[in-house]
Structures are given as C-alpha cells and as structure tokens.
Protein backbone atom coordinates (compact mmCIF):
# COMPACT_ATOMS: atom_id res chain seq x y z
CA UNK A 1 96.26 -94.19 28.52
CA UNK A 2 96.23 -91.13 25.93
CA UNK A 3 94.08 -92.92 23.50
CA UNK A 4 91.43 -93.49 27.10
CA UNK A 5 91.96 -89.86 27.73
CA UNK A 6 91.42 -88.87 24.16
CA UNK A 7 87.91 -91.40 24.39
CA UNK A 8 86.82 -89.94 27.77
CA UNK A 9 87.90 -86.24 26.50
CA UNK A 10 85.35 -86.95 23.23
CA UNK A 11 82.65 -88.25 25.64
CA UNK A 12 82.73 -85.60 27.95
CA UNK A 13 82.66 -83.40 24.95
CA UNK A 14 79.76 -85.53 23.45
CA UNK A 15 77.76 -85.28 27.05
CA UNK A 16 78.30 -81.90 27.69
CA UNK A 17 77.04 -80.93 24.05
CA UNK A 18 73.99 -83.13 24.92
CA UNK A 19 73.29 -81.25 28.09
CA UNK A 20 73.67 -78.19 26.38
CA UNK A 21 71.66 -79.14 23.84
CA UNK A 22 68.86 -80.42 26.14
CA UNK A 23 69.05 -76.87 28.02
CA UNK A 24 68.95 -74.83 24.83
CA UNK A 25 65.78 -76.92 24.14
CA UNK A 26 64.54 -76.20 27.65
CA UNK A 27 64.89 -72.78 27.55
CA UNK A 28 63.48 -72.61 24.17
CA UNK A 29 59.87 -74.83 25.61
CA UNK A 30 59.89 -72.30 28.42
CA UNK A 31 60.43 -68.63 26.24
CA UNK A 32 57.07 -70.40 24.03
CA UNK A 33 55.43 -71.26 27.27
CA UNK A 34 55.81 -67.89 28.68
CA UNK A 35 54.75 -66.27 25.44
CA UNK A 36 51.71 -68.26 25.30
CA UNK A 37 50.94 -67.32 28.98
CA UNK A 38 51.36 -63.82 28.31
CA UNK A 39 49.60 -64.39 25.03
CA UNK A 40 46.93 -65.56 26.88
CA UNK A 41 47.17 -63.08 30.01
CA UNK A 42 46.66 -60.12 27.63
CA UNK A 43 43.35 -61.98 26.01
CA UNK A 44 41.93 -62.27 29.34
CA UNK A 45 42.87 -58.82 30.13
CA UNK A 46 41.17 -57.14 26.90
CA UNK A 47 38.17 -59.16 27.67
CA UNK A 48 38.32 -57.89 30.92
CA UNK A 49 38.36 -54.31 29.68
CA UNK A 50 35.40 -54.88 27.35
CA UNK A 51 33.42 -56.65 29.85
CA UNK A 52 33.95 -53.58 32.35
CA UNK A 53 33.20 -51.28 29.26
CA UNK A 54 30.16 -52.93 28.27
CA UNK A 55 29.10 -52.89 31.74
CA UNK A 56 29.79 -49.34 31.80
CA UNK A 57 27.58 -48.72 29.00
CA UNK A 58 24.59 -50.64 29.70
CA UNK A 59 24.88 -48.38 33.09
CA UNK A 60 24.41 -45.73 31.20
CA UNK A 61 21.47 -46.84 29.34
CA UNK A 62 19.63 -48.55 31.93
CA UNK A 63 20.27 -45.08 33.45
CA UNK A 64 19.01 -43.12 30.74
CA UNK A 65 16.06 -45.51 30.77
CA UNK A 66 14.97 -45.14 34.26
CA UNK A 67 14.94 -41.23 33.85
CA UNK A 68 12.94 -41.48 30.96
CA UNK A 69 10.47 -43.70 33.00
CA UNK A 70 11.07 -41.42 35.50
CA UNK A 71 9.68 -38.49 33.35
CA UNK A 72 7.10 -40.21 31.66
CA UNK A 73 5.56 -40.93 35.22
CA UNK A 74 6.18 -37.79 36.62
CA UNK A 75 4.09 -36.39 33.43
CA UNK A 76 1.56 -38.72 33.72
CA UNK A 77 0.95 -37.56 37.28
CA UNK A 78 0.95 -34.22 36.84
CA UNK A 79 -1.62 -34.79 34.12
CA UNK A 80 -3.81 -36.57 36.69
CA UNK A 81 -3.30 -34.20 38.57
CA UNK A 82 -4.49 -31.21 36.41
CA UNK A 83 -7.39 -33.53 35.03
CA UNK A 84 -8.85 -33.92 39.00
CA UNK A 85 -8.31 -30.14 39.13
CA UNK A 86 -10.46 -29.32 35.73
CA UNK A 87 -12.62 -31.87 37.04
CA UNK A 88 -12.99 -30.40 40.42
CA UNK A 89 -13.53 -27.57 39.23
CA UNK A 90 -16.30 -28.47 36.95
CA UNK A 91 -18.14 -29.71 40.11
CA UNK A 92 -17.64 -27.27 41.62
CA UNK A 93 -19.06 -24.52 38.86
CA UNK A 94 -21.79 -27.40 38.19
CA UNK A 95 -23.04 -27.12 42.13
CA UNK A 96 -22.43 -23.24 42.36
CA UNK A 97 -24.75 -23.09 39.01
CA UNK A 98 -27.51 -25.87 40.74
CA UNK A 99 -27.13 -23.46 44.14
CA UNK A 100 -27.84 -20.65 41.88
CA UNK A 101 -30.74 -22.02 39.96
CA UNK A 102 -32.03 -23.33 43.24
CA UNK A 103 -31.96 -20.20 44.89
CA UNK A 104 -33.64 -18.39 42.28
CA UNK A 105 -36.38 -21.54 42.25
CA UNK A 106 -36.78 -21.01 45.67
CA UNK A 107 -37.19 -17.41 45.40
CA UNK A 108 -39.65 -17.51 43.18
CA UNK A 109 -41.97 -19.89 45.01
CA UNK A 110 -40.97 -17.68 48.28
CA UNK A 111 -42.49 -14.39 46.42
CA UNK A 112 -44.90 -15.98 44.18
C-alpha cells in the first residue's frame, strides 16, 4: 500500500500542479484582458476629451463668426440709414430751393 500511496501522493502532486498551472494561466489571460480594457477605456476617454475640445472650439468660432456678421449688419444698417438721411435731406434742400425759386417766379409775375 506505500508504493499506492507514493502513486496517489505523485498524482495529487501532478493534479494540483496542473490546477495551479491552469490558474496562473487564468490569472495571467485576465491581468492582459484588463489591461487591454483599460487600454482601451483610456482611448475612448482621450477621444472623448478632444471631441469635447474641438467642440469647444468650433463654439468659439462659430461665435466669433456670428458677431462679426453681427457687426457687419449692424454697419450696413447704419449706413442705410445715414444714406436715407443724406438723401432726405437732399429732398428736402431740393424742394426748399424749387419753393424758393417758385416763390420768387410767382412774385415776379404778381408785381410785374
């Protein structure tokens, strides 16, 4: 029965390093899987930072860009608006100098 024991003793030895070898293997798989996961976690999360950067900037610019619209109408308005003025007021000085020349037209044919 000592030479059984001694076969069953080397088995169990022989199994045990088996399992152990299967779990060092297992753990191994899993430290790689969970460095590719983080791996990949941080990749997501940089792009995730650019993407809210980038966004961030073309905020900006389409921001910039509307104020410059912004001013570019506002200019062009107040243009318009001084143009009508000039122009009114060239109507204006262009009736007041018909009144005028009427005035003096009719004056003459009143006294004449």
């Amino acid at each position: 029965m000592g030479e059984h024991a001694g076969a069953s003793q080397t088995e169990l030895s022989r199994r045990v390093a088996g399992v152990e070898d299967r779990l060092a293997r297992f753990e191994m798989d899993r430290d790689r899987k969970d460095k590719e996961l983080n791996e990949k976690y941080e990749t997501l999360r940089v792009g995730l930072e650019n993407e809210a950067l980038a966004r961030e900037i073309l905020q900006e610019r389409k921001l910039k860009e509307l104020k410059l619209v912004e001013s570019g109408v506002t200019l062009d308005l107040n243009l318009e608006r001084q143009g009508r003025m000039e122009a009114e007021m060239r109507v204006a000085k262009s009736l007041d100098d018909r009144c005028i020349a009427l005035s003096v037209e009719l004056g003459a044919h009143t006294y004449g």
